[in-house]
Protein backbone atom coordinates (compact mmCIF):
# COMPACT_ATOMS: atom_id res chain seq x y z
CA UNK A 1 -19.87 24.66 10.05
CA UNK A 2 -21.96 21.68 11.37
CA UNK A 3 -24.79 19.38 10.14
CA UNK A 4 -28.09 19.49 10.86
CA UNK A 5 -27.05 16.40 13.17
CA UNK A 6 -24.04 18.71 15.23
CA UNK A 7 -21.51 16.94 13.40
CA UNK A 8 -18.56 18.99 12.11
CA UNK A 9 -18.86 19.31 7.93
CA UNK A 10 -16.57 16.83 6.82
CA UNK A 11 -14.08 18.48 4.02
CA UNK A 12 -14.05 16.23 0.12
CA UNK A 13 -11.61 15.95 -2.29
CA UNK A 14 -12.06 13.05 -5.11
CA UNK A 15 -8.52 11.44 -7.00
CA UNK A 16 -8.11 8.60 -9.17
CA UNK A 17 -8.02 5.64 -7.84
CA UNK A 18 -5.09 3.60 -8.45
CA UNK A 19 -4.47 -0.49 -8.24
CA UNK A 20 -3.20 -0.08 -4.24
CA UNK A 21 -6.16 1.04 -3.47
CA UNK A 22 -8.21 -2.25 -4.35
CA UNK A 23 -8.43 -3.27 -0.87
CA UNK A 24 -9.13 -0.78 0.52
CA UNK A 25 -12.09 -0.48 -1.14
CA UNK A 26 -12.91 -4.13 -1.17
CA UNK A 27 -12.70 -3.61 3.09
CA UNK A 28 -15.06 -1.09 2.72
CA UNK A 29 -17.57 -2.53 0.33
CA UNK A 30 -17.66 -5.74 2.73
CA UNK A 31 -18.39 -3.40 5.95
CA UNK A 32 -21.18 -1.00 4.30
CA UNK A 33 -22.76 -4.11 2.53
CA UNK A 34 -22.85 -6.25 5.47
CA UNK A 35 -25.93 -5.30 6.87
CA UNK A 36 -28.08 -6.18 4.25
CA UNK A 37 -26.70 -9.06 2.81
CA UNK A 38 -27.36 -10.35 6.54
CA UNK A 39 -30.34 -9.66 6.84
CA UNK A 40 -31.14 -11.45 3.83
CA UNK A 41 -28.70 -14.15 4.77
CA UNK A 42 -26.69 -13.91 2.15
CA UNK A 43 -23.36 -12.36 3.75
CA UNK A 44 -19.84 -14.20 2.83
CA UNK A 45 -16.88 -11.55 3.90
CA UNK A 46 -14.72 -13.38 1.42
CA UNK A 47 -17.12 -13.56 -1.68
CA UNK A 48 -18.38 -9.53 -1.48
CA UNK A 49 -14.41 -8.51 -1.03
CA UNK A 50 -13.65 -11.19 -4.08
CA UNK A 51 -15.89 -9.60 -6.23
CA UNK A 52 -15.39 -6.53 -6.05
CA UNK A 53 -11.35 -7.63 -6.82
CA UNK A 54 -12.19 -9.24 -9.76
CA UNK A 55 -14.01 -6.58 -11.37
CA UNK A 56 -12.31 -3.48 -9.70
CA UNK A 57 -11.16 -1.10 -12.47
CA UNK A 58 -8.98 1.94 -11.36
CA UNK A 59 -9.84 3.97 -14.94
CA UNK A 60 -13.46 3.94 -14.12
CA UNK A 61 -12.94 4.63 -10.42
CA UNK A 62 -12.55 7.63 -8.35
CA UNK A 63 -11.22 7.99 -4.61
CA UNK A 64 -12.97 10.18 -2.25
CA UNK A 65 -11.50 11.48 0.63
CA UNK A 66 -12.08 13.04 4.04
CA UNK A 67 -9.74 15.64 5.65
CA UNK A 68 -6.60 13.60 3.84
CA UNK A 69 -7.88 10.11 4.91
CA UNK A 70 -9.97 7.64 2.81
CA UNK A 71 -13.66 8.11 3.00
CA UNK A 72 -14.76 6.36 -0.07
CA UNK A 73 -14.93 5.12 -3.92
CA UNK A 74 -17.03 5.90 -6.65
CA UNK A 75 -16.62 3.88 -9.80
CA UNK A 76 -18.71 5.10 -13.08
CA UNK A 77 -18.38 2.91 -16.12
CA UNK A 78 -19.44 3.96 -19.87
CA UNK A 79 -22.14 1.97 -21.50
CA UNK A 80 -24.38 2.07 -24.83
CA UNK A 81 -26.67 4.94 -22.81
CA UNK A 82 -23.84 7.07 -20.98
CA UNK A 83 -22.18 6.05 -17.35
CA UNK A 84 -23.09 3.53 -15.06
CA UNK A 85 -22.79 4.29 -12.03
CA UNK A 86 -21.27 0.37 -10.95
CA UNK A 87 -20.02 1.11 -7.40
CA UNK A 88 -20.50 4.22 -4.74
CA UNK A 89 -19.07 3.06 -1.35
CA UNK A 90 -19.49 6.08 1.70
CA UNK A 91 -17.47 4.89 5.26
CA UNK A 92 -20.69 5.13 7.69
CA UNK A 93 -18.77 7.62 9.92
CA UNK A 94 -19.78 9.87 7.28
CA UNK A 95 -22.68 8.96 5.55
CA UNK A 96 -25.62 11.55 5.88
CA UNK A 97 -23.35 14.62 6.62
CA UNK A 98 -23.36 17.08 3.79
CA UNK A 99 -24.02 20.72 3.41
CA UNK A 100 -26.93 22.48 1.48
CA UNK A 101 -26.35 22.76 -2.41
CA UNK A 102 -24.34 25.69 -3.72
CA UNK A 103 -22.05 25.45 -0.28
CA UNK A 104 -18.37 25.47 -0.53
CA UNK A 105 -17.79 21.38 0.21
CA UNK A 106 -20.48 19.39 -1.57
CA UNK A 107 -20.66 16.01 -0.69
CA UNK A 108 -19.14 13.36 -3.42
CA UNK A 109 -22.91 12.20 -4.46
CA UNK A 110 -23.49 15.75 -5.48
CA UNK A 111 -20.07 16.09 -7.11
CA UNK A 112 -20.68 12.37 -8.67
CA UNK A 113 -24.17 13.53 -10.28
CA UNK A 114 -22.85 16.98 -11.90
CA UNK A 115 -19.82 14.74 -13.40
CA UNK A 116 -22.81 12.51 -14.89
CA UNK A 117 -24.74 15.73 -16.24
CA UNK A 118 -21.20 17.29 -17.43
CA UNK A 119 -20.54 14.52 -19.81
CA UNK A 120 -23.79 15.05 -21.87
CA UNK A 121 -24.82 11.46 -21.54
CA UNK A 122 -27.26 9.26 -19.30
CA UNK A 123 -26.18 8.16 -16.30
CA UNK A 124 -27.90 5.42 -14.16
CA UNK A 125 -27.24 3.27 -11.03
């Protein structure tokens, strides 16, 4: 199947995320936040990689993958009102390509938002 765009539907799976994989999110969060920390001048490749090191939490984060190859990170925390949703980090290769709801491959957003509504609490970004 393809997207609207002609792309082929990328396939999802989600795992934990374990301390390894701290840079390669950190890589990730530093390329898909670049553009708009530029633009409002604010960009430092070592600072947004830095931070996201010092507060990176594998129990609260989940890996998502593409076809067997890293795609992503999601990282909900709990709070006084239900999950927080701290971190969601898409590589731009993929961003925008999803299939309709109730298709066989939702993508991870969709996945992310029914694990909110499945835990009977708030969630909010």
């Amino acid at each position: 199947m393809e997207t609207s765009e002609g792309h082929p539907e990328p396939e999802w799976d989600i795992r934990p995320a374990r301390p390894a994989d701290v840079e390669a999110i950190a890589e990730l969060r530093a390329v898909v936040m670049r553009p708009d920390l530029e633009r409002l001048g604010r960009y430092d490749g070592h600072r947004v990689r830095q931070r996201l090191r010092d507060g990176f939490s594998p129990r609260h984060t989940s890996i998502i993958t593409s076809e067997g190859t890293f795609a992503g990170s999601v990282t909900l925390r709990p709070s006084d009102s239900g999950l927080w949703l701290e971190h969601f980090y898409l590589t731009p290769a993929l961003q925008g390509r999803h299939r309709a709801e109730g298709e066989a491959h939702p993508c991870p957003n969709r996945r992310t938002y029914r694990r909110c509504q499945g835990v009977s609490t708030a969630c909010r970004s």
